[in-house]
PDB file of N, CA and C in Angstrom:
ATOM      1  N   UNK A   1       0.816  -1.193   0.000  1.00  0.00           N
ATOM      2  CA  UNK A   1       0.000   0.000   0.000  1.00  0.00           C
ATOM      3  C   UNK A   1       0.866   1.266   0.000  1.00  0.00           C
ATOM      4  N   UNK A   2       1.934   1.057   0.586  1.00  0.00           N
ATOM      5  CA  UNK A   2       2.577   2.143   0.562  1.00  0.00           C
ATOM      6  C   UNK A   2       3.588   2.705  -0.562  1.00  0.00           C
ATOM      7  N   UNK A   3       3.828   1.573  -1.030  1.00  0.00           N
ATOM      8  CA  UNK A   3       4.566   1.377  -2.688  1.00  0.00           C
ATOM      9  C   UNK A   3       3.508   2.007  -3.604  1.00  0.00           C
ATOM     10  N   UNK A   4       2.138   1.767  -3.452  1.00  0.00           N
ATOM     11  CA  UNK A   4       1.297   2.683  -4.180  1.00  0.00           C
ATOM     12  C   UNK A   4       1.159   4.095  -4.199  1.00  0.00           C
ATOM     13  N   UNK A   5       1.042   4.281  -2.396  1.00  0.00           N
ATOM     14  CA  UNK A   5       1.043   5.852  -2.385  1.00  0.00           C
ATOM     15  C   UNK A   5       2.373   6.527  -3.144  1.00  0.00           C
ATOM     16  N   UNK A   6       3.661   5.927  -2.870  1.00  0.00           N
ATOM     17  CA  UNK A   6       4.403   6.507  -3.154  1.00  0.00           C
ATOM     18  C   UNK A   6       4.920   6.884  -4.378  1.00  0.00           C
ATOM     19  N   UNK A   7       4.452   5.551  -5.655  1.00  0.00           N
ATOM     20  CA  UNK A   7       4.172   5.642  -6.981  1.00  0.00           C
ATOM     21  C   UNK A   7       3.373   6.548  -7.435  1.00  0.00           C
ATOM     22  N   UNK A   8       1.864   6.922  -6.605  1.00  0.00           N
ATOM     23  CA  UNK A   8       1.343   7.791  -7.336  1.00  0.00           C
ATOM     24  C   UNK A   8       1.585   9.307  -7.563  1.00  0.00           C
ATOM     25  N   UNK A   9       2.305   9.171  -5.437  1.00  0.00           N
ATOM     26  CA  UNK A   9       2.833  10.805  -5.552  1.00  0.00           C
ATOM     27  C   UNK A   9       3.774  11.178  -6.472  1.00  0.00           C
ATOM     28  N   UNK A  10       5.114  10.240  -7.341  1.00  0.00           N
ATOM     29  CA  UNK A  10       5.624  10.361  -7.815  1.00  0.00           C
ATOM     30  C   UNK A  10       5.490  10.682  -9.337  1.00  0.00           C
ATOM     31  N   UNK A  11       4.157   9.695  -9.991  1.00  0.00           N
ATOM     32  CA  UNK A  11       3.452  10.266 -11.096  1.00  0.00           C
ATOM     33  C   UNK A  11       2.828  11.781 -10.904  1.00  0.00           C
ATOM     34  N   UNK A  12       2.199  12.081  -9.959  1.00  0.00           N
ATOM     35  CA  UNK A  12       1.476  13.805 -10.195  1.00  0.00           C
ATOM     36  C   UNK A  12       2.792  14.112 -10.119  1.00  0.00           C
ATOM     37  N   UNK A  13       3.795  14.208  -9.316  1.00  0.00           N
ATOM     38  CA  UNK A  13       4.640  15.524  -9.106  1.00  0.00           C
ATOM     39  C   UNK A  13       5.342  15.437 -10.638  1.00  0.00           C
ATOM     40  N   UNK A  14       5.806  14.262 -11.271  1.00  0.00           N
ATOM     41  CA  UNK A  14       6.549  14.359 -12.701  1.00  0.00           C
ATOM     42  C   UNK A  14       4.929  14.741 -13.470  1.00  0.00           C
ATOM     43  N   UNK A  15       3.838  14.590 -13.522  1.00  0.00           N
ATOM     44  CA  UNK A  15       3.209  14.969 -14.474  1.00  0.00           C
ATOM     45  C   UNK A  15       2.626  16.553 -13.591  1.00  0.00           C
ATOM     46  N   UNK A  16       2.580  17.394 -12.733  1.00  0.00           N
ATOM     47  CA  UNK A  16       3.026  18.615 -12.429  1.00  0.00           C
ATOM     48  C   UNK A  16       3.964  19.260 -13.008  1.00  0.00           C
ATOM     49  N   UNK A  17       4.856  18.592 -12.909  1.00  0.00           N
ATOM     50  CA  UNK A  17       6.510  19.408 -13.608  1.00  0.00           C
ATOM     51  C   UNK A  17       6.456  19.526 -14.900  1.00  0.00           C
ATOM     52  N   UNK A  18       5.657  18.781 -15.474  1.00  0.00           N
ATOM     53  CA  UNK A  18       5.992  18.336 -17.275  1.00  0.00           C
ATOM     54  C   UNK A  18       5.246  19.160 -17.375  1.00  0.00           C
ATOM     55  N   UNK A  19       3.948  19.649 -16.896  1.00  0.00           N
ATOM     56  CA  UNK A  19       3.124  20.726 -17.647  1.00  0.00           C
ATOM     57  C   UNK A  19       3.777  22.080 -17.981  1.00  0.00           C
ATOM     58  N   UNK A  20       4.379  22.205 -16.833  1.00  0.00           N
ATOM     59  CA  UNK A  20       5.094  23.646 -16.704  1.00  0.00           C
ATOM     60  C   UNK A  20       5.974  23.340 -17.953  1.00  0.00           C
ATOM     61  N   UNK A  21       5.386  24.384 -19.058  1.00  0.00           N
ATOM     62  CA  UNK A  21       5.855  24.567 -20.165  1.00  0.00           C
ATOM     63  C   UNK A  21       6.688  26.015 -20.209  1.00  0.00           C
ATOM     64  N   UNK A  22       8.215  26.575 -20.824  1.00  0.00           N
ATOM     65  CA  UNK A  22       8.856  27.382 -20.716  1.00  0.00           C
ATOM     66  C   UNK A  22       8.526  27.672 -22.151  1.00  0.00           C
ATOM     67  N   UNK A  23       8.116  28.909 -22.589  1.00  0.00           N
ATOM     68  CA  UNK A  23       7.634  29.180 -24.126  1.00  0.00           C
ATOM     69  C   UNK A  23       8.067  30.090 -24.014  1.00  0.00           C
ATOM     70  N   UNK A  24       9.451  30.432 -24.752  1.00  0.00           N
ATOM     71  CA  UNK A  24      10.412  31.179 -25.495  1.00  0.00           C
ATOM     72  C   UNK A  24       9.300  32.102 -25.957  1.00  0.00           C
ATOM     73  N   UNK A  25       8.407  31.941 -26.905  1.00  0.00           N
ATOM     74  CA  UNK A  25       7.308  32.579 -27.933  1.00  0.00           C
ATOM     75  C   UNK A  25       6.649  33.735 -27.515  1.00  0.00           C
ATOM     76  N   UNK A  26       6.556  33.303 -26.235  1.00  0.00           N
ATOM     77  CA  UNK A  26       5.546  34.452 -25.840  1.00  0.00           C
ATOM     78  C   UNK A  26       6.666  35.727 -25.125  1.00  0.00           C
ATOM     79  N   UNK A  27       7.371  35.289 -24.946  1.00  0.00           N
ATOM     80  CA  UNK A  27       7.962  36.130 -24.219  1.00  0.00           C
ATOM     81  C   UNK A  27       8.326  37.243 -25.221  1.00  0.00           C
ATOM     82  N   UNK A  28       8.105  39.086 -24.391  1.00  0.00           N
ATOM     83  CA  UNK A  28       8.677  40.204 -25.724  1.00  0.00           C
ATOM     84  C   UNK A  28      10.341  39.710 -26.085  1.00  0.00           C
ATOM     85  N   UNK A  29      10.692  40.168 -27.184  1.00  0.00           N
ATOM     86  CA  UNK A  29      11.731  39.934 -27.986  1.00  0.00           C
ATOM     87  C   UNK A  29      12.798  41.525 -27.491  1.00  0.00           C
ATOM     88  N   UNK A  30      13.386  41.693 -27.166  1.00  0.00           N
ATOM     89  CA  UNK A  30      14.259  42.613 -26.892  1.00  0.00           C
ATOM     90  C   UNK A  30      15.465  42.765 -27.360  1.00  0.00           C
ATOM     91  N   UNK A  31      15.626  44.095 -28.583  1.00  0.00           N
ATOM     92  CA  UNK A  31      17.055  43.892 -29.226  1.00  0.00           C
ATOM     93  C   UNK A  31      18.106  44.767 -28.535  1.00  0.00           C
ATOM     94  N   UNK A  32      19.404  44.128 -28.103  1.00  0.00           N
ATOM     95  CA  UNK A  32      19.660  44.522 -27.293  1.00  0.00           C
ATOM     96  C   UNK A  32      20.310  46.151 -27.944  1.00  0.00           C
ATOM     97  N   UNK A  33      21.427  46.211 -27.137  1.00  0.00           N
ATOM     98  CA  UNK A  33      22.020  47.702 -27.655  1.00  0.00           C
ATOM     99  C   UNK A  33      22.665  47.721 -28.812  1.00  0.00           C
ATOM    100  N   UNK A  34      23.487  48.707 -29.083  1.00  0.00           N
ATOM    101  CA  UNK A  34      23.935  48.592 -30.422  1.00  0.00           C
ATOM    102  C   UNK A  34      25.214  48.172 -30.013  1.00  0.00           C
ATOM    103  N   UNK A  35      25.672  47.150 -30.794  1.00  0.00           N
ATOM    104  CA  UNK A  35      27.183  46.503 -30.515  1.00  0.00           C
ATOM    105  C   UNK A  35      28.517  47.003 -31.243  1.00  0.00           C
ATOM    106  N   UNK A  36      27.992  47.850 -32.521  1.00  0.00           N
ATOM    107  CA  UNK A  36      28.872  48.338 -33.588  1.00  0.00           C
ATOM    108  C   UNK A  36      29.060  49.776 -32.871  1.00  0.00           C
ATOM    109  N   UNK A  37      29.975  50.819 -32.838  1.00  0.00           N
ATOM    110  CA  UNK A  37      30.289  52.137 -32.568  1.00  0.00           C
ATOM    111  C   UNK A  37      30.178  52.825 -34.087  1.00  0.00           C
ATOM    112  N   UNK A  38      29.298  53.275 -34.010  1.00  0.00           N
ATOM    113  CA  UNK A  38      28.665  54.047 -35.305  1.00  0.00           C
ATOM    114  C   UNK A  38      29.433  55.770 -35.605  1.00  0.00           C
ATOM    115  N   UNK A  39      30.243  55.742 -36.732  1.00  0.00           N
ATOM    116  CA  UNK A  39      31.010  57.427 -36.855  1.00  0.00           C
ATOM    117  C   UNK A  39      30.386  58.257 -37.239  1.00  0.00           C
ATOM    118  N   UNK A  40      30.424  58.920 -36.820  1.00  0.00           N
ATOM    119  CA  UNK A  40      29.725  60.463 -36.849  1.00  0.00           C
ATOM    120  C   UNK A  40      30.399  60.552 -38.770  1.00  0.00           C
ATOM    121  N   UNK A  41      31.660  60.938 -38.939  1.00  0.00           N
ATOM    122  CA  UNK A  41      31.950  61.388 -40.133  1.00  0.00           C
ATOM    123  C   UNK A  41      31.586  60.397 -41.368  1.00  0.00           C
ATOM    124  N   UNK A  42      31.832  59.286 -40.971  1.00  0.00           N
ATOM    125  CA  UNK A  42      31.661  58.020 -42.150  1.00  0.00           C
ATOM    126  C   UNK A  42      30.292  57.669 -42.013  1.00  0.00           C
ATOM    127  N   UNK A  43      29.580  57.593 -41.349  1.00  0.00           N
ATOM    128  CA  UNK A  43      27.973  57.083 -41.245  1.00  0.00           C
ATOM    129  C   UNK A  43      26.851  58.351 -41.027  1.00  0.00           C
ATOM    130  N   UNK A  44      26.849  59.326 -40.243  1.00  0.00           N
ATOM    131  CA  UNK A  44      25.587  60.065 -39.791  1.00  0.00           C
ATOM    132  C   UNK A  44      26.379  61.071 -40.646  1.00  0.00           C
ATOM    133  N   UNK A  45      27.332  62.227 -41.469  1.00  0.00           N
ATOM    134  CA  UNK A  45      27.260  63.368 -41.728  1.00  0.00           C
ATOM    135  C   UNK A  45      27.176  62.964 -42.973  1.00  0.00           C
ATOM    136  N   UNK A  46      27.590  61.332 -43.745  1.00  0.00           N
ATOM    137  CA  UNK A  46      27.072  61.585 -45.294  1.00  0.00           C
ATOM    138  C   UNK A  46      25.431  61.240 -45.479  1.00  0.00           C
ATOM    139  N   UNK A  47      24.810  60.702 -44.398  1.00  0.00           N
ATOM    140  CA  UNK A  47      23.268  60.854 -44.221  1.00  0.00           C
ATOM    141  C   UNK A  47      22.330  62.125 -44.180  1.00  0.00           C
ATOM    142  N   UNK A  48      23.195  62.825 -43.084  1.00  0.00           N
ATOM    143  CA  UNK A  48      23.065  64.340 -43.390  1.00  0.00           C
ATOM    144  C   UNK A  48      22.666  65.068 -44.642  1.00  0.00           C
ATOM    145  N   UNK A  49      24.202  64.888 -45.185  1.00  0.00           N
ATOM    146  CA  UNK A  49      24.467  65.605 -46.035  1.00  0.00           C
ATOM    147  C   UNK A  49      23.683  65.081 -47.424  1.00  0.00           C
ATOM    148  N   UNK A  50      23.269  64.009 -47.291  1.00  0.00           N
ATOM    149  CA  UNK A  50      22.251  63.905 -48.203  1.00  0.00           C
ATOM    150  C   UNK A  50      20.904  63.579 -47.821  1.00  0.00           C
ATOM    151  N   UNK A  51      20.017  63.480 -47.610  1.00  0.00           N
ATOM    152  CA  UNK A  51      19.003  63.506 -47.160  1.00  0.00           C
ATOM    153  C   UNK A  51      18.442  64.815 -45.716  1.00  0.00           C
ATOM    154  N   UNK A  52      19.090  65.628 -45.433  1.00  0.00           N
ATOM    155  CA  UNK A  52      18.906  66.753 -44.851  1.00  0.00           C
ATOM    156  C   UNK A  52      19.219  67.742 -45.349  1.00  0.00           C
ATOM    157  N   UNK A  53      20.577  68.156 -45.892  1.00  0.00           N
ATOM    158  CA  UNK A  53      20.892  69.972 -46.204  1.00  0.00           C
ATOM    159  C   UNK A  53      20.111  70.396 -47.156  1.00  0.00           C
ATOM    160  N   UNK A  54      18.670  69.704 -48.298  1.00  0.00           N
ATOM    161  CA  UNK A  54      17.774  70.463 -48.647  1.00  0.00           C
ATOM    162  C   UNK A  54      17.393  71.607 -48.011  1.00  0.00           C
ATOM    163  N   UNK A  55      17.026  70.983 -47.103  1.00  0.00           N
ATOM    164  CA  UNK A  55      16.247  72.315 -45.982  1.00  0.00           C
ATOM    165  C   UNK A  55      16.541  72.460 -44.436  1.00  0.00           C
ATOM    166  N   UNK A  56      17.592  71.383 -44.150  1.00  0.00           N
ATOM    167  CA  UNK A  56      18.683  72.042 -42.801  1.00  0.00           C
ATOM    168  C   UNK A  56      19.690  72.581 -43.179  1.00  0.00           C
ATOM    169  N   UNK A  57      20.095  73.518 -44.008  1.00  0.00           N
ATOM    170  CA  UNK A  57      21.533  73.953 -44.540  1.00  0.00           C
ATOM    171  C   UNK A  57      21.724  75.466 -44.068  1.00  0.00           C
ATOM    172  N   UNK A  58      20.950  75.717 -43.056  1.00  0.00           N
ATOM    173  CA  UNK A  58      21.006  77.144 -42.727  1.00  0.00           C
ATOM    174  C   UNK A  58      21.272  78.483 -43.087  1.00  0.00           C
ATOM    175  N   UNK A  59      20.511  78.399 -44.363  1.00  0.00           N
ATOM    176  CA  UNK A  59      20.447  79.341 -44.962  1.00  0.00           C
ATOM    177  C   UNK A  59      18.981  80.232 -45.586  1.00  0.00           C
ATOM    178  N   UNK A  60      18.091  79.697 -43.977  1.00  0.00           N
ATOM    179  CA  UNK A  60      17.366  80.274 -43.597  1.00  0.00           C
ATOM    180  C   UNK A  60      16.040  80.158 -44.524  1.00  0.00           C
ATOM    181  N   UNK A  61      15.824  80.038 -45.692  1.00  0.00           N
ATOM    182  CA  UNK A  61      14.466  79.551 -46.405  1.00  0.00           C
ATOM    183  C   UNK A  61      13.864  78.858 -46.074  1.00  0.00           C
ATOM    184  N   UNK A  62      13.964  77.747 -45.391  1.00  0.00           N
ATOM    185  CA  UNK A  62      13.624  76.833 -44.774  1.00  0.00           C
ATOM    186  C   UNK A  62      12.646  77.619 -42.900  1.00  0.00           C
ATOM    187  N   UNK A  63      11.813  77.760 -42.933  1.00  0.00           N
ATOM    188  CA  UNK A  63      11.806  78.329 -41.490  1.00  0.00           C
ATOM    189  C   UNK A  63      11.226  77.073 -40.718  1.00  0.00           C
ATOM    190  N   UNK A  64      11.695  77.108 -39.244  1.00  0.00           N
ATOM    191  CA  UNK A  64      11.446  76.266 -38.552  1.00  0.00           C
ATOM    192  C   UNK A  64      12.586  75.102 -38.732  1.00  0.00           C
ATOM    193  N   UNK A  65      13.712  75.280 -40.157  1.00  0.00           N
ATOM    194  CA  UNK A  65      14.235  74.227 -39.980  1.00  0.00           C
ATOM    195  C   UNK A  65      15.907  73.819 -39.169  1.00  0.00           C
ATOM    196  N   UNK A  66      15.833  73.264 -38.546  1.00  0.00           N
ATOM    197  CA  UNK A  66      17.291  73.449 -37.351  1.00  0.00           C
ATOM    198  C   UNK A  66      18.355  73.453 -38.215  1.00  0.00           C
ATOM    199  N   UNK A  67      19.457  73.854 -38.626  1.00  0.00           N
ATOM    200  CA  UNK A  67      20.632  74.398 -39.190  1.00  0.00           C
ATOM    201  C   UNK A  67      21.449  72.755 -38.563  1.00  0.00           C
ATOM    202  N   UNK A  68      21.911  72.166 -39.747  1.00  0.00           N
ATOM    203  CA  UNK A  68      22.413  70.871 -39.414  1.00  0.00           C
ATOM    204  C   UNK A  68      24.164  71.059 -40.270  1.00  0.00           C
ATOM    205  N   UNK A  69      24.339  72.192 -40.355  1.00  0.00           N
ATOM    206  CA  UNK A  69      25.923  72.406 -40.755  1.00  0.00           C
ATOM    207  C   UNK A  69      27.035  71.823 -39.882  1.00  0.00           C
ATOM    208  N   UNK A  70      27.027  71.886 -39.026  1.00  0.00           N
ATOM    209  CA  UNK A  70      28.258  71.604 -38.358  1.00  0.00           C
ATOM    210  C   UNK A  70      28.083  70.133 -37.010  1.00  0.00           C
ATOM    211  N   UNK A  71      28.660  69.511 -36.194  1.00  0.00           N
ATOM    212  CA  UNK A  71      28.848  68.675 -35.500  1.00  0.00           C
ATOM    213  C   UNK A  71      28.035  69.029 -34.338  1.00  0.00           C
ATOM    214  N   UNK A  72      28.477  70.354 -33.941  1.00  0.00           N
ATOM    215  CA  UNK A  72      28.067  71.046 -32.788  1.00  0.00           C
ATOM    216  C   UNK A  72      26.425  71.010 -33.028  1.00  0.00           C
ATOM    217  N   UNK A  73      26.150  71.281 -33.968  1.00  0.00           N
ATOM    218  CA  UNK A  73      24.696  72.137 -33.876  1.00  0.00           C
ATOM    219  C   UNK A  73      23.992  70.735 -34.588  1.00  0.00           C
ATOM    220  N   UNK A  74      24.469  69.506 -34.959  1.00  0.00           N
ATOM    221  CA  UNK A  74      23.518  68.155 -34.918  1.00  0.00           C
ATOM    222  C   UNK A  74      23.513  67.424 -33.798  1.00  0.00           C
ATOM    223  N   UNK A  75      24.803  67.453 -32.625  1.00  0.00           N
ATOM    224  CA  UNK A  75      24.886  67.111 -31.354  1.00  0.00           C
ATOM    225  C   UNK A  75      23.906  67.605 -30.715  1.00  0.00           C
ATOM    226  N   UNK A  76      23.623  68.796 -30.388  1.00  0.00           N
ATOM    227  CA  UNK A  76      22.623  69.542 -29.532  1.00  0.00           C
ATOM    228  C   UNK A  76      21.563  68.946 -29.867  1.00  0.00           C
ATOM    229  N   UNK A  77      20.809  68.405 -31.148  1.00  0.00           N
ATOM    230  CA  UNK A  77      19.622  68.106 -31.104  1.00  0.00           C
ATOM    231  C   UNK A  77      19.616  66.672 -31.811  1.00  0.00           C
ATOM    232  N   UNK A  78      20.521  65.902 -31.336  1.00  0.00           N
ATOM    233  CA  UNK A  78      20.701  64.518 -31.750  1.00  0.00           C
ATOM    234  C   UNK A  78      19.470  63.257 -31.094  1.00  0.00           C
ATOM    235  N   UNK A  79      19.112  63.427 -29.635  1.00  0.00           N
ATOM    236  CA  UNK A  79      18.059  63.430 -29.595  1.00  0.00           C
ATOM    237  C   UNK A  79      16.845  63.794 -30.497  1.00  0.00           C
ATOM    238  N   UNK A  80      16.487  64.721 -30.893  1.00  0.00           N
ATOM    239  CA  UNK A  80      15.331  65.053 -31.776  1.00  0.00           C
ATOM    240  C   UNK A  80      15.071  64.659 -32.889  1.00  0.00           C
ATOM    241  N   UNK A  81      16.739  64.400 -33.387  1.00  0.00           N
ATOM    242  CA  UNK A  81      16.946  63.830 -34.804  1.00  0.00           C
ATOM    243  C   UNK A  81      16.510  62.103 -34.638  1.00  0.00           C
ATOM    244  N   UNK A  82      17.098  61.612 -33.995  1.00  0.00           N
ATOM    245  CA  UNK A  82      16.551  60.073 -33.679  1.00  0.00           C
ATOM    246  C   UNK A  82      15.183  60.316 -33.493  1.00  0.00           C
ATOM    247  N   UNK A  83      14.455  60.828 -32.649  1.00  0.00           N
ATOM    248  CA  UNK A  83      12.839  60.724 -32.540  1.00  0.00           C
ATOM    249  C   UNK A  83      12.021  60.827 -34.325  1.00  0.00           C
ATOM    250  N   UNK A  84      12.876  62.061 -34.620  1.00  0.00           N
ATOM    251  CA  UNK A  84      11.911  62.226 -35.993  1.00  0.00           C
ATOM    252  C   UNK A  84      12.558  61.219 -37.219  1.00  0.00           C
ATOM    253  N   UNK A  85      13.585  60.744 -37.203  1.00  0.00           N
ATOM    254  CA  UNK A  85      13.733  59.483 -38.266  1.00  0.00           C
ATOM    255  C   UNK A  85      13.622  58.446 -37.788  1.00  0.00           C
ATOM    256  N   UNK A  86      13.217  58.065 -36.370  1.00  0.00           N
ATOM    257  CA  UNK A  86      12.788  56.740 -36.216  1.00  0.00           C
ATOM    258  C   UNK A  86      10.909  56.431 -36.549  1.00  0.00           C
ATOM    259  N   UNK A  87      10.330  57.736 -35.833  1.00  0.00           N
ATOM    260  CA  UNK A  87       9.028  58.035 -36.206  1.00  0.00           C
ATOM    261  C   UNK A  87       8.592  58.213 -37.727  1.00  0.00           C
ATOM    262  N   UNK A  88       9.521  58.211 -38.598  1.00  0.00           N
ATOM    263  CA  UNK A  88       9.443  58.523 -40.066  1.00  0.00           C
ATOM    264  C   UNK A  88       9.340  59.950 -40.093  1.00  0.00           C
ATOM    265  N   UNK A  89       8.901  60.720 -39.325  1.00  0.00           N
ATOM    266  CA  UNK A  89       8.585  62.320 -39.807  1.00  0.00           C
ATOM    267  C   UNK A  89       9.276  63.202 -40.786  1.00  0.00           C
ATOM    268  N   UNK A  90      10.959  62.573 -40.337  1.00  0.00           N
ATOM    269  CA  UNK A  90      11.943  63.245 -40.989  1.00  0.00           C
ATOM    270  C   UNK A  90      12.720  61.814 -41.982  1.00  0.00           C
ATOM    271  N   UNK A  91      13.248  62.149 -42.467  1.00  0.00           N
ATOM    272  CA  UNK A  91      13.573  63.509 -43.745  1.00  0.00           C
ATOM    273  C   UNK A  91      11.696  63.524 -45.185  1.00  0.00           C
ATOM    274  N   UNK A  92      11.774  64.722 -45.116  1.00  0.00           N
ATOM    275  CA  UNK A  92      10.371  65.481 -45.843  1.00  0.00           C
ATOM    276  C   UNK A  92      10.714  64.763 -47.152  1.00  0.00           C
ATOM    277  N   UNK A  93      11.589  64.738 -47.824  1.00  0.00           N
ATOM    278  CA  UNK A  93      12.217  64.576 -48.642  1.00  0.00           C
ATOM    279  C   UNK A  93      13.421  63.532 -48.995  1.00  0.00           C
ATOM    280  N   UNK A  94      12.873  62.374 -49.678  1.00  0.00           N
ATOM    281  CA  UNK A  94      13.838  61.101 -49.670  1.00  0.00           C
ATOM    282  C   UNK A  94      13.093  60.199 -48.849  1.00  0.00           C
ATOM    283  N   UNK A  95      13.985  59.489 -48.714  1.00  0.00           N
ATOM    284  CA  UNK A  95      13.993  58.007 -47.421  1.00  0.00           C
ATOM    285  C   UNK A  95      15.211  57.299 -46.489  1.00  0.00           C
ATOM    286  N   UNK A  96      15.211  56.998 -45.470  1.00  0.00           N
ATOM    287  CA  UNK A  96      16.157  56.109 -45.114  1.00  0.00           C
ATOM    288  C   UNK A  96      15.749  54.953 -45.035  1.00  0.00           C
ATOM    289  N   UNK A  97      16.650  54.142 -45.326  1.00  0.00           N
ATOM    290  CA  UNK A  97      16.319  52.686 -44.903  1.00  0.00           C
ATOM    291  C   UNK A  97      16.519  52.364 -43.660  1.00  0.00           C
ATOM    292  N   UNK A  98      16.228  51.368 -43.172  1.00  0.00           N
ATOM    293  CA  UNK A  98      15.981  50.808 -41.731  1.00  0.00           C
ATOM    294  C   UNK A  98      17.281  50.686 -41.285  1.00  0.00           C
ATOM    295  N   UNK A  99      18.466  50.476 -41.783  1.00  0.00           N
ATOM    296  CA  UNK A  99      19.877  49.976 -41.597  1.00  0.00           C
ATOM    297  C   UNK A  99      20.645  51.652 -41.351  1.00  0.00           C
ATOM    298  N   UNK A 100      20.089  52.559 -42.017  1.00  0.00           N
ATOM    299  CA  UNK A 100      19.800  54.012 -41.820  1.00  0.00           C
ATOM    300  C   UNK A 100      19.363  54.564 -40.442  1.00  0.00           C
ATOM    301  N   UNK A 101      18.447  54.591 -40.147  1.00  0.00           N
ATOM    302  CA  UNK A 101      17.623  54.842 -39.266  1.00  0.00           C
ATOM    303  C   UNK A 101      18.235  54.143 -37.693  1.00  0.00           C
ATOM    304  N   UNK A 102      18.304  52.643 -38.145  1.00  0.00           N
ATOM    305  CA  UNK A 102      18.653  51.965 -36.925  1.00  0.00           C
ATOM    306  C   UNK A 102      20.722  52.821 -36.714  1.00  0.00           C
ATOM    307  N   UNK A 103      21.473  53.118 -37.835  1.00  0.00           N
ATOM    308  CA  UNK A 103      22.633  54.126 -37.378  1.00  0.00           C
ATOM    309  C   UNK A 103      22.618  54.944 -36.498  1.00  0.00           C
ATOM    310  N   UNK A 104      21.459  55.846 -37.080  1.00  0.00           N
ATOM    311  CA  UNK A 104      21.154  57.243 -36.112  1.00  0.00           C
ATOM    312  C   UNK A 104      21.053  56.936 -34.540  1.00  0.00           C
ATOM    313  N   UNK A 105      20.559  55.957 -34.589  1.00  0.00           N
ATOM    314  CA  UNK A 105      19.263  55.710 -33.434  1.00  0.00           C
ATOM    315  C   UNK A 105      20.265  55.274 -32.640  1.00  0.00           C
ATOM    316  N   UNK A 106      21.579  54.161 -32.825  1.00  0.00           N
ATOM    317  CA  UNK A 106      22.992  53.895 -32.157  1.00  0.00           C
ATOM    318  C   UNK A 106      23.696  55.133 -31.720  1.00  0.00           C
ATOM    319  N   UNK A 107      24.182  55.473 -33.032  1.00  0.00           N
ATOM    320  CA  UNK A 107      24.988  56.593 -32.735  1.00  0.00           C
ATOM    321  C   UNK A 107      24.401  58.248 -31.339  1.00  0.00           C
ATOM    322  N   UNK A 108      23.313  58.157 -31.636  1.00  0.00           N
ATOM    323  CA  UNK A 108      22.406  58.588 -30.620  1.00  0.00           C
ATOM    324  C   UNK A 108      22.487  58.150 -28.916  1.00  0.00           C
ATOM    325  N   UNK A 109      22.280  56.664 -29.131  1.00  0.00           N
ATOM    326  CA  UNK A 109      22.255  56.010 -27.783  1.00  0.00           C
ATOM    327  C   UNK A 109      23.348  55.902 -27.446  1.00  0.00           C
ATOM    328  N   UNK A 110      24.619  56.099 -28.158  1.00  0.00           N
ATOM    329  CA  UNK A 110      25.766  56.034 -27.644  1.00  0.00           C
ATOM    330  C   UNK A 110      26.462  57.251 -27.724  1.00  0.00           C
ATOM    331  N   UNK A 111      25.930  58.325 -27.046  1.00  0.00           N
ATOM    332  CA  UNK A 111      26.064  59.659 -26.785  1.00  0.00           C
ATOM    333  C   UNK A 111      26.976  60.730 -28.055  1.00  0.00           C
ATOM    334  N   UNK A 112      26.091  60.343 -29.187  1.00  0.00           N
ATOM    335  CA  UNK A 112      26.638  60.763 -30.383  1.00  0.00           C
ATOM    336  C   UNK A 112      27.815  61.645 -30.210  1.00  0.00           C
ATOM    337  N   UNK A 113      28.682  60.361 -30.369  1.00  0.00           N
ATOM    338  CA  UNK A 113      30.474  60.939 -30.472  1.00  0.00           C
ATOM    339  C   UNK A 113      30.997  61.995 -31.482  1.00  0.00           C
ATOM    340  N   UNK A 114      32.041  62.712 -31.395  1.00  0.00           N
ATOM    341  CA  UNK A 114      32.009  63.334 -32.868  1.00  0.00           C
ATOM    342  C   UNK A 114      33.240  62.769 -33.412  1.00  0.00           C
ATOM    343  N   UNK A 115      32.943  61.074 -33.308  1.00  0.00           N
ATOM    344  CA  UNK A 115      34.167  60.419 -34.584  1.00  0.00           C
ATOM    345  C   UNK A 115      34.361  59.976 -35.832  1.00  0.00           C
TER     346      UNK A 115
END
């Protein structure tokens, strides 16, 4: 009798355990940080320089539009710049691609260096 009890407790607790299913699936997907160090001169100022100095080139026709000439004055609002090309807002004109976009968005999170 007791070989029974002890068989059966041993079936629920392994068929307890087996239910408990670990599902990878559901869980959110989280990409982590950016692993590459993204250059300011070789990656974000020829992005700039093409797909922005239409109408960030500070030469004022443009109103409302932030003056993206120099290092200094895309640093200051490097933040803002990631919000509006990750949101699509920016650039008015053209496109970036995602491999684009996801640059900024590094170079950004990694306290846009000026290298």
């Amino acid at each position: 009798m007791r070989r029974v009890r002890f068989l059966t407790k041993v079936v629920v607790l392994v068929l307890i355990v087996s239910s408990c299913e670990y599902n990878v699936e559901n869980e959110d997907i989280v990409i982590g940080d950016c692993e590459t160090v993204i250059s300011y001169s070789s990656e974000i100022r020829p992005l700039i320089d093409t797909n922005c100095m239409p109408c960030h080139n500070g030469d004022g026709n443009t109103p409302f539009a932030p003056d993206l000439t120099t290092y200094a004055l895309v640093e200051s609002i490097a933040g803002l710049i990631k919000d509006v090309t990750q949101s699509g807002r920016m650039p008015k004109e053209g496109s970036l691609t995602t491999a684009e976009i996801e640059a900024i968005k590094c170079w950004v999170d990694n306290n846009a260096l000026n290298n």
